[in-house]
PDB file of N, CA and C in Angstrom:
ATOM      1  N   UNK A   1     128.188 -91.809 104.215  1.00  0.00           N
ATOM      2  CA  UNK A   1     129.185 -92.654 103.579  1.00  0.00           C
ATOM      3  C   UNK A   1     130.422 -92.686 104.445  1.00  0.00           C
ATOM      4  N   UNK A   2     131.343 -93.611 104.206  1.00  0.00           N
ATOM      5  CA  UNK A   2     132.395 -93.864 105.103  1.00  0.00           C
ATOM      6  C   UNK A   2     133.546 -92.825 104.817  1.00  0.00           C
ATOM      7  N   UNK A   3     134.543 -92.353 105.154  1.00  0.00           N
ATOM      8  CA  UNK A   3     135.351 -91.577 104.584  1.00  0.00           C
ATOM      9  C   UNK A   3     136.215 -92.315 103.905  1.00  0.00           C
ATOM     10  N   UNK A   4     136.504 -93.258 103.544  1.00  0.00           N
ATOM     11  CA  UNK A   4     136.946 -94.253 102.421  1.00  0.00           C
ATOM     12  C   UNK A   4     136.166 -93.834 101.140  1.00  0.00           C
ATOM     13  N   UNK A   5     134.913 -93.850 101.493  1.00  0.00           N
ATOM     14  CA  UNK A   5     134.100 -93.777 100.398  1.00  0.00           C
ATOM     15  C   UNK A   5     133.948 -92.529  99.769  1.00  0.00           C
ATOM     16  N   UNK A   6     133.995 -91.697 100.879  1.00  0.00           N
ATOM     17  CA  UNK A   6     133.950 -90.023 100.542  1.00  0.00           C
ATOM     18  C   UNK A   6     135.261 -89.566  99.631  1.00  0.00           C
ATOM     19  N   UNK A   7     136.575 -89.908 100.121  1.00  0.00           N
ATOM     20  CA  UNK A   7     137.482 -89.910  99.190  1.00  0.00           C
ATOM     21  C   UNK A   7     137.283 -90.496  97.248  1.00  0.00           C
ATOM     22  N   UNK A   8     137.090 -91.724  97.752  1.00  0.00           N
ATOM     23  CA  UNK A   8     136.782 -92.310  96.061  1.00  0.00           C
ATOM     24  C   UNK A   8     135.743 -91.423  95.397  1.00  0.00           C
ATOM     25  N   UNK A   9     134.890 -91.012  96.339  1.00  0.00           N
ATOM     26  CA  UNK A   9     133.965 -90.175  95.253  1.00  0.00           C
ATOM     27  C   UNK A   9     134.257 -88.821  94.450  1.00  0.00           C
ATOM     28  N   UNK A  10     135.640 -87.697  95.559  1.00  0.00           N
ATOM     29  CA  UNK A  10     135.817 -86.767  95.503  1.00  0.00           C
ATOM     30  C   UNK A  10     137.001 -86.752  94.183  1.00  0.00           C
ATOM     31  N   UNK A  11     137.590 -88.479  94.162  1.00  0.00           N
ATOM     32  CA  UNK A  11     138.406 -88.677  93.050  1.00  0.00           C
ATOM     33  C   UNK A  11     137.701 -88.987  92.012  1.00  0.00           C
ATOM     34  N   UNK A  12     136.901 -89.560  91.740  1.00  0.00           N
ATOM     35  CA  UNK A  12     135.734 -89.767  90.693  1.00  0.00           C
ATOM     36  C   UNK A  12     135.577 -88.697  90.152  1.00  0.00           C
ATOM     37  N   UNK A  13     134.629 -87.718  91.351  1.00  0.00           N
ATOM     38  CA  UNK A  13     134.755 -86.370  90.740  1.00  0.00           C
ATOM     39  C   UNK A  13     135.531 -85.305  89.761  1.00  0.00           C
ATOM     40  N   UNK A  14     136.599 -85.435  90.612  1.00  0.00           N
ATOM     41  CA  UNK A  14     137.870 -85.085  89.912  1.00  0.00           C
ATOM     42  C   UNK A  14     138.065 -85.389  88.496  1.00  0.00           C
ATOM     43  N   UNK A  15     138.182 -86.449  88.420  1.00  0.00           N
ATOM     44  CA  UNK A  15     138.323 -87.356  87.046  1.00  0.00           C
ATOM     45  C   UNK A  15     137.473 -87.008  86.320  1.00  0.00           C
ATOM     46  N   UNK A  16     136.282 -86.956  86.767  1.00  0.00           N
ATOM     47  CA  UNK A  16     134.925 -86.832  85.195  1.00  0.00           C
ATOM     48  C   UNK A  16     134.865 -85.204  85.072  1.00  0.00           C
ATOM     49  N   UNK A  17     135.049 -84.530  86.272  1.00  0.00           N
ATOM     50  CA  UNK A  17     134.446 -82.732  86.172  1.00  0.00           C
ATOM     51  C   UNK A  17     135.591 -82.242  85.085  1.00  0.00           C
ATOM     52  N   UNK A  18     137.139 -82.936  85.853  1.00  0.00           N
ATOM     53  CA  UNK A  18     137.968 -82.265  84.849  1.00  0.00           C
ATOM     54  C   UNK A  18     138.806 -82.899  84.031  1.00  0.00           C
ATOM     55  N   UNK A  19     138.245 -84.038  83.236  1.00  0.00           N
ATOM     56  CA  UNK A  19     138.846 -84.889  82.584  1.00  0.00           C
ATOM     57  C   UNK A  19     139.982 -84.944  82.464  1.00  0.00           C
ATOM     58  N   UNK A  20     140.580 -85.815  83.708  1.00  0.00           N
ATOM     59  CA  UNK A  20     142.356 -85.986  84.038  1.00  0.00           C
ATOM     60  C   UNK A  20     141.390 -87.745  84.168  1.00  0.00           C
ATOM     61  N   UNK A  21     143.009 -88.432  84.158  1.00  0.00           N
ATOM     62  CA  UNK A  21     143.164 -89.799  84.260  1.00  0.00           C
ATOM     63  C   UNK A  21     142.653 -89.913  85.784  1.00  0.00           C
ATOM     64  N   UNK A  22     142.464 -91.697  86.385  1.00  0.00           N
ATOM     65  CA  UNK A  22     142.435 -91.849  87.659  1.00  0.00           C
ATOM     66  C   UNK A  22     143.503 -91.318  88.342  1.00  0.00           C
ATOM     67  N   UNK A  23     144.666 -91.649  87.531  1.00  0.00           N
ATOM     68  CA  UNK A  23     146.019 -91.490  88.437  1.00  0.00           C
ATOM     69  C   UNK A  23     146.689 -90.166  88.531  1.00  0.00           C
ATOM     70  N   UNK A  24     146.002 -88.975  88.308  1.00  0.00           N
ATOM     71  CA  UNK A  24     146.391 -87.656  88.232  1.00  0.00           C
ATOM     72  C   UNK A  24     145.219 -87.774  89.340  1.00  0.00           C
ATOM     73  N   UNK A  25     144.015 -87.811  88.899  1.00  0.00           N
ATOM     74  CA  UNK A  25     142.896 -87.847  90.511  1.00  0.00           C
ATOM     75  C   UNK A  25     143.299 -87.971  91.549  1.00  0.00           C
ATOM     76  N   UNK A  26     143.766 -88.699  91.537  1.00  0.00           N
ATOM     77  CA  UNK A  26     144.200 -89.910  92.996  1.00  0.00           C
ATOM     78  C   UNK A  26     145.623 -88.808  93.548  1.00  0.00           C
ATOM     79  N   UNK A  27     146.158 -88.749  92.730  1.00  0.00           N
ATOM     80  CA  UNK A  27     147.147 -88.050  93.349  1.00  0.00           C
ATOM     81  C   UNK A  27     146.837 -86.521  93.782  1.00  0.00           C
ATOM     82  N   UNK A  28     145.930 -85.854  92.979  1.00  0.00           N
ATOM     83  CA  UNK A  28     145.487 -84.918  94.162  1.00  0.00           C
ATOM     84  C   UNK A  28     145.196 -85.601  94.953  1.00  0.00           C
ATOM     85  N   UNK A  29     144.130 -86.226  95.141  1.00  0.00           N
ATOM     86  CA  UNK A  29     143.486 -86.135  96.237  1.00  0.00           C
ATOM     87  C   UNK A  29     143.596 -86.954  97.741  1.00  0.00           C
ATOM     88  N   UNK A  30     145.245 -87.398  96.996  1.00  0.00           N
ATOM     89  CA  UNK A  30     146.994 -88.077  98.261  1.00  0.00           C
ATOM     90  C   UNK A  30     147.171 -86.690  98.554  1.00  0.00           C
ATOM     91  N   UNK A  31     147.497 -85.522  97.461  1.00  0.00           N
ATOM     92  CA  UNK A  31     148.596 -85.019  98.272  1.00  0.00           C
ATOM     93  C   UNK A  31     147.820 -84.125  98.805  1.00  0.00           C
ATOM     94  N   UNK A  32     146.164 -83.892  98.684  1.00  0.00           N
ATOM     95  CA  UNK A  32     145.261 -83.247  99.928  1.00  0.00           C
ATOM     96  C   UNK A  32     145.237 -83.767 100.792  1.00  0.00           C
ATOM     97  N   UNK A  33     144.951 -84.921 101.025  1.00  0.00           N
ATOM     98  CA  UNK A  33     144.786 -85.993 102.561  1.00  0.00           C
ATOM     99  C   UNK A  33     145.707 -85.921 103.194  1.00  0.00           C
ATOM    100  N   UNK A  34     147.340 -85.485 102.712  1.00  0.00           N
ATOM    101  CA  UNK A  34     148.792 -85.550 103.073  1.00  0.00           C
ATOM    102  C   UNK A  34     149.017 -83.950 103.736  1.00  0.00           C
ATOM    103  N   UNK A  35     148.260 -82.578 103.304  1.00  0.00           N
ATOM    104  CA  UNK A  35     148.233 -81.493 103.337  1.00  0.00           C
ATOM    105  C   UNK A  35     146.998 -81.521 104.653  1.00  0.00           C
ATOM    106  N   UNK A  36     146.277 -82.864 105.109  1.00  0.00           N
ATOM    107  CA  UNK A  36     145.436 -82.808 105.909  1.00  0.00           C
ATOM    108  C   UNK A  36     144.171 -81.819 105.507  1.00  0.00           C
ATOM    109  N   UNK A  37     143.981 -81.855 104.623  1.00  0.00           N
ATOM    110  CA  UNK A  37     142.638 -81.218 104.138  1.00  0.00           C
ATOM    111  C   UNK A  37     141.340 -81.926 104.838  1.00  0.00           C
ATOM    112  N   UNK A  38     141.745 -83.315 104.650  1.00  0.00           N
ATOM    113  CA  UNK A  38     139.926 -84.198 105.073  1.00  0.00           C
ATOM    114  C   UNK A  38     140.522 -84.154 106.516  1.00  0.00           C
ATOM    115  N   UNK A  39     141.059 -83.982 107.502  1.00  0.00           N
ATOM    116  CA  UNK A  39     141.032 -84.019 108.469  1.00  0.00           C
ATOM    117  C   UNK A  39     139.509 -83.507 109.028  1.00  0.00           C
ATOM    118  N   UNK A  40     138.805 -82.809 108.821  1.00  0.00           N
ATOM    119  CA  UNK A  40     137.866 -82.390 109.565  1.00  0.00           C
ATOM    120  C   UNK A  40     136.540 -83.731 108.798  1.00  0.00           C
ATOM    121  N   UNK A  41     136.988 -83.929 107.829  1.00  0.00           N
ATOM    122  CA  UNK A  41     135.731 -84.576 107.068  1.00  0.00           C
ATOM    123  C   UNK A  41     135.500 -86.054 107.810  1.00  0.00           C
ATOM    124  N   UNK A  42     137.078 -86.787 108.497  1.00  0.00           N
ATOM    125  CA  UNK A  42     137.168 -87.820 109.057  1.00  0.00           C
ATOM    126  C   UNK A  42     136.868 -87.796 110.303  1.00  0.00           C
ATOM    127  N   UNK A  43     136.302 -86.886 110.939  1.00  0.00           N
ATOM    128  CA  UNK A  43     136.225 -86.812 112.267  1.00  0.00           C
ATOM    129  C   UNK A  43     134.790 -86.476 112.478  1.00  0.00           C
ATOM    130  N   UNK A  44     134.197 -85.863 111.555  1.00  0.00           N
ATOM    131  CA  UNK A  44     132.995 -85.113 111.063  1.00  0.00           C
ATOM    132  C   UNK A  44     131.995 -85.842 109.914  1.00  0.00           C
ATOM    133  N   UNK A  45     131.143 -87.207 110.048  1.00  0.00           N
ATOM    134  CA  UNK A  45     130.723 -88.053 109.434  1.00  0.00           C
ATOM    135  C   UNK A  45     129.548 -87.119 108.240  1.00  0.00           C
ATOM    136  N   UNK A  46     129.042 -85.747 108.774  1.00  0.00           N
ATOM    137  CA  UNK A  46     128.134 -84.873 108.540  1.00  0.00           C
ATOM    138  C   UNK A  46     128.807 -84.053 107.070  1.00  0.00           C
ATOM    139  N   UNK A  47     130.173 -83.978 107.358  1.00  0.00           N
ATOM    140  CA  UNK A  47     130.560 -83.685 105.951  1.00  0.00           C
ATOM    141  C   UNK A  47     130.974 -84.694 104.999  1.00  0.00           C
ATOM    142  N   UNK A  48     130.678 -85.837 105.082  1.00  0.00           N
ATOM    143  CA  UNK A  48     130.567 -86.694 103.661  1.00  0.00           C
ATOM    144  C   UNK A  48     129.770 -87.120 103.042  1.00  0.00           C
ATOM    145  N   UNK A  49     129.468 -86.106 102.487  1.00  0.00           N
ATOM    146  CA  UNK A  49     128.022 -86.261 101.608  1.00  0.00           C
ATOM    147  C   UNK A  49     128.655 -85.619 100.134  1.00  0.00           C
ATOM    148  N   UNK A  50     127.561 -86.067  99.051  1.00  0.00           N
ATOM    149  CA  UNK A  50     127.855 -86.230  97.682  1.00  0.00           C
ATOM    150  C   UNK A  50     128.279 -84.440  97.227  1.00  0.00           C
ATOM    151  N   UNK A  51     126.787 -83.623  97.992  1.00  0.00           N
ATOM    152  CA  UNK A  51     127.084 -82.206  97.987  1.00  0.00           C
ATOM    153  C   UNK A  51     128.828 -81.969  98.171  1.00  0.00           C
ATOM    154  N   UNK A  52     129.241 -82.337  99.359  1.00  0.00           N
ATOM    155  CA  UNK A  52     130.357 -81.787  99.877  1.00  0.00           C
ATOM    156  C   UNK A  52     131.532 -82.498  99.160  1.00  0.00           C
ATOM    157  N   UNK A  53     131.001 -83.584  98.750  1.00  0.00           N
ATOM    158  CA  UNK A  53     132.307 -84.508  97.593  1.00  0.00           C
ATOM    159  C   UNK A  53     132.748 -83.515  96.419  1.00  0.00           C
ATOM    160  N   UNK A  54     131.586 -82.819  95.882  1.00  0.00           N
ATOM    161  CA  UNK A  54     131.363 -82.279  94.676  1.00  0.00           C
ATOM    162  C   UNK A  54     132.350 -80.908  94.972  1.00  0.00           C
ATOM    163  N   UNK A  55     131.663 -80.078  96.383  1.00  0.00           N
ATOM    164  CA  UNK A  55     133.044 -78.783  96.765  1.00  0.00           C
ATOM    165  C   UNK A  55     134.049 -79.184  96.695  1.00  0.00           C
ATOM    166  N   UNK A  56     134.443 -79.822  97.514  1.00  0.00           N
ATOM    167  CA  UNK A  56     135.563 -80.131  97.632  1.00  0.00           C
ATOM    168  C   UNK A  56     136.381 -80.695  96.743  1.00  0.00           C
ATOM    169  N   UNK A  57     135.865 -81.675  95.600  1.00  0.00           N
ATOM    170  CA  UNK A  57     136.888 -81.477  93.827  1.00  0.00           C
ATOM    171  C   UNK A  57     137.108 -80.429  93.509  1.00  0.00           C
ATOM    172  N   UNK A  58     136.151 -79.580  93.980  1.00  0.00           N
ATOM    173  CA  UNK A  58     136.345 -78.459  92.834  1.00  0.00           C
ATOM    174  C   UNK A  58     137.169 -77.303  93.691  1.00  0.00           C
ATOM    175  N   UNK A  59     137.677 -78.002  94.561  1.00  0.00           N
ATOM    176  CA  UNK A  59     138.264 -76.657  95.411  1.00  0.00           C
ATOM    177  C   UNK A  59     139.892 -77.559  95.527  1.00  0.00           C
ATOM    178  N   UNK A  60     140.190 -78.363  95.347  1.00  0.00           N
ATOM    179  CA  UNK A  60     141.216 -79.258  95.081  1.00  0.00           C
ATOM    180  C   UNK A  60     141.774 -79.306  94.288  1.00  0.00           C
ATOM    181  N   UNK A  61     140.574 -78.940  92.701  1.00  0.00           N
ATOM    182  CA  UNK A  61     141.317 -79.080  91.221  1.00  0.00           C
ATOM    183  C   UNK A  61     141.608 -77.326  91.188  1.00  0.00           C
ATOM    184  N   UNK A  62     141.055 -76.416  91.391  1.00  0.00           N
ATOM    185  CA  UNK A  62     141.551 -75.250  91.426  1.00  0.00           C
ATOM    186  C   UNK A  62     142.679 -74.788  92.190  1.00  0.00           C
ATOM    187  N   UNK A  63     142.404 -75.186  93.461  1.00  0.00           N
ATOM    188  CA  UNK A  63     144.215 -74.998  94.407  1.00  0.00           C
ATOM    189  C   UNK A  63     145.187 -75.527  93.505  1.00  0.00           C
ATOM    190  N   UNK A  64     145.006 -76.656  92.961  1.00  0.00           N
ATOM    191  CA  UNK A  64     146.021 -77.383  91.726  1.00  0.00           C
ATOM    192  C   UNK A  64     146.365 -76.237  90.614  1.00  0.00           C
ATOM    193  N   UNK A  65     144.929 -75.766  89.956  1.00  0.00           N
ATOM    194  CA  UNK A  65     145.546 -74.794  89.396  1.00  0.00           C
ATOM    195  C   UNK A  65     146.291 -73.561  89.464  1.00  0.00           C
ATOM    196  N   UNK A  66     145.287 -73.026  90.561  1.00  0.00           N
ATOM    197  CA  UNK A  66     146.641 -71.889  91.488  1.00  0.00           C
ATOM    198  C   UNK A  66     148.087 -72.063  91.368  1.00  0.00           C
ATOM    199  N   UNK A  67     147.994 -72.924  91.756  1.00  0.00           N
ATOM    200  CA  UNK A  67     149.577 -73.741  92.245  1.00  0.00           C
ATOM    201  C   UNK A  67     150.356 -73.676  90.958  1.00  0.00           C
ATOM    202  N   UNK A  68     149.837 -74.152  89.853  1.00  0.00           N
ATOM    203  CA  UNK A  68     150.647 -74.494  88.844  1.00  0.00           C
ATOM    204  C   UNK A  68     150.831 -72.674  88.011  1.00  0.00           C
ATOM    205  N   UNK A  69     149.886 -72.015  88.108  1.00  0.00           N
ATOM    206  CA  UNK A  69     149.699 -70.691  87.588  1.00  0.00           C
ATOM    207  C   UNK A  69     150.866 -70.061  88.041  1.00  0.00           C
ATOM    208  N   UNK A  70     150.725 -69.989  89.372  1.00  0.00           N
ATOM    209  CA  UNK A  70     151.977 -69.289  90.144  1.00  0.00           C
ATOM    210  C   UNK A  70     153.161 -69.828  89.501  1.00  0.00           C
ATOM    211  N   UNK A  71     153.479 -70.625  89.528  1.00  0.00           N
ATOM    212  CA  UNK A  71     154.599 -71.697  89.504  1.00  0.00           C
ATOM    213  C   UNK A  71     155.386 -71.169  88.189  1.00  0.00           C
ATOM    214  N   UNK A  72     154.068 -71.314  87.398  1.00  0.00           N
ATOM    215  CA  UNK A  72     154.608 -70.507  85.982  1.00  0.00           C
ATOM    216  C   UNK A  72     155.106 -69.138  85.665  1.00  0.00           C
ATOM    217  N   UNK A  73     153.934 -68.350  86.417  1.00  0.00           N
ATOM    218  CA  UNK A  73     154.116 -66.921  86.511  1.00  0.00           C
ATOM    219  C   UNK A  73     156.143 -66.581  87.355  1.00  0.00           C
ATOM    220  N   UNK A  74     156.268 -67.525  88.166  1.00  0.00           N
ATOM    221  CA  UNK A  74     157.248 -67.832  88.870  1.00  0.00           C
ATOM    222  C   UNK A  74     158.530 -67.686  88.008  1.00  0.00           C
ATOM    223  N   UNK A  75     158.148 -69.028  87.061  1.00  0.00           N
ATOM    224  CA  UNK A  75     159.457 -69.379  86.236  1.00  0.00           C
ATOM    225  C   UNK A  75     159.798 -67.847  85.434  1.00  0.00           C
ATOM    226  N   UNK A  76     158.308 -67.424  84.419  1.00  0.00           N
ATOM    227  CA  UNK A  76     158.882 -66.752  83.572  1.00  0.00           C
ATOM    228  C   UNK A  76     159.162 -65.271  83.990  1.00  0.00           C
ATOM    229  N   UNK A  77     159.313 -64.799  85.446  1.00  0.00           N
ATOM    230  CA  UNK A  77     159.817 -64.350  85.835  1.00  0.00           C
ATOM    231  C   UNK A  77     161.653 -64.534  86.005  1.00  0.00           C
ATOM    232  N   UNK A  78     161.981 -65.289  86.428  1.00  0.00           N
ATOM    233  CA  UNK A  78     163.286 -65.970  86.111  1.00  0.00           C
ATOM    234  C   UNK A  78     163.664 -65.814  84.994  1.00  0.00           C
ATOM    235  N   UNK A  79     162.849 -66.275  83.939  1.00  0.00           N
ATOM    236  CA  UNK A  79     163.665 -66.320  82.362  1.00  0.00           C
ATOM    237  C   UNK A  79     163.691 -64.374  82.338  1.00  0.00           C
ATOM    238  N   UNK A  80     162.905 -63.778  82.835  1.00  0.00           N
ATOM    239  CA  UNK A  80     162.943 -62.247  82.225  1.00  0.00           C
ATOM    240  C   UNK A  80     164.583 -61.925  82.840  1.00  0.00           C
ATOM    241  N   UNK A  81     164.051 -62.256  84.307  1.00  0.00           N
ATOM    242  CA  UNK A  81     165.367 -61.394  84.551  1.00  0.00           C
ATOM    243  C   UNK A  81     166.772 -62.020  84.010  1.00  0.00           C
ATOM    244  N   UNK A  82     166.830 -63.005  84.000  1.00  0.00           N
ATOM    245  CA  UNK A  82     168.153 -63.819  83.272  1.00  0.00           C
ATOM    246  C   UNK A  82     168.437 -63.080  81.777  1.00  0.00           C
ATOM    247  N   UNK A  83     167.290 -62.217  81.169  1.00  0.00           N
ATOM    248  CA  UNK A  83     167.648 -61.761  79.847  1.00  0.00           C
ATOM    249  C   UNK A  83     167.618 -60.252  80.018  1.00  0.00           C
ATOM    250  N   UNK A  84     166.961 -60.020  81.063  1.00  0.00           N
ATOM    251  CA  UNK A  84     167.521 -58.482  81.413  1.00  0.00           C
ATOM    252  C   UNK A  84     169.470 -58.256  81.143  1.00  0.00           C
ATOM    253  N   UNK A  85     169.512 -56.579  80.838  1.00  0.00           N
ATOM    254  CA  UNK A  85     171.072 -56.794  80.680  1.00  0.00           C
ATOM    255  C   UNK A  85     171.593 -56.735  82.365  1.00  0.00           C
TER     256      UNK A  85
END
């Protein structure tokens, strides 16, 4: 498949595995292409296949979650110490 195509699928993915809208999809899978993630996939015709569409959502929607976990763990760190005396 083309890497045009490999993208739409990995957003598809996205969308149905973890029932988010297109436009939460899509935007991962901007601000991976932007983080240069498919860089190897565009250069490398051998990794766009449906198998590797399928890793790669699922390694996209979890970094997402990481991200947001921390983020949190982050904040309510902040609120503790702000109520520390």
């Amino acid at each position: 498949m083309t890497y045009e195509e490999f993208l739409d699928e990995v957003t598809t993915l996205i969308a149905e595995l973890y029932d988010l809208d297109d436009a939460a999809a899509i935007k991962l899978v901007v601000d991976a292409q932007a983080a240069d993630y498919f860089v190897t996939h565009d250069d490398k015709e051998e990794l766009r296949t449906f198998a590797q569409a399928k890793l790669d959502a699922a390694a996209i929607y979890q970094a997402k979650q990481n991200k947001n976990q921390t983020q949190r763990k982050q904040q309510q760190r902040q609120v503790q110490k702000k109520k520390a005396p």
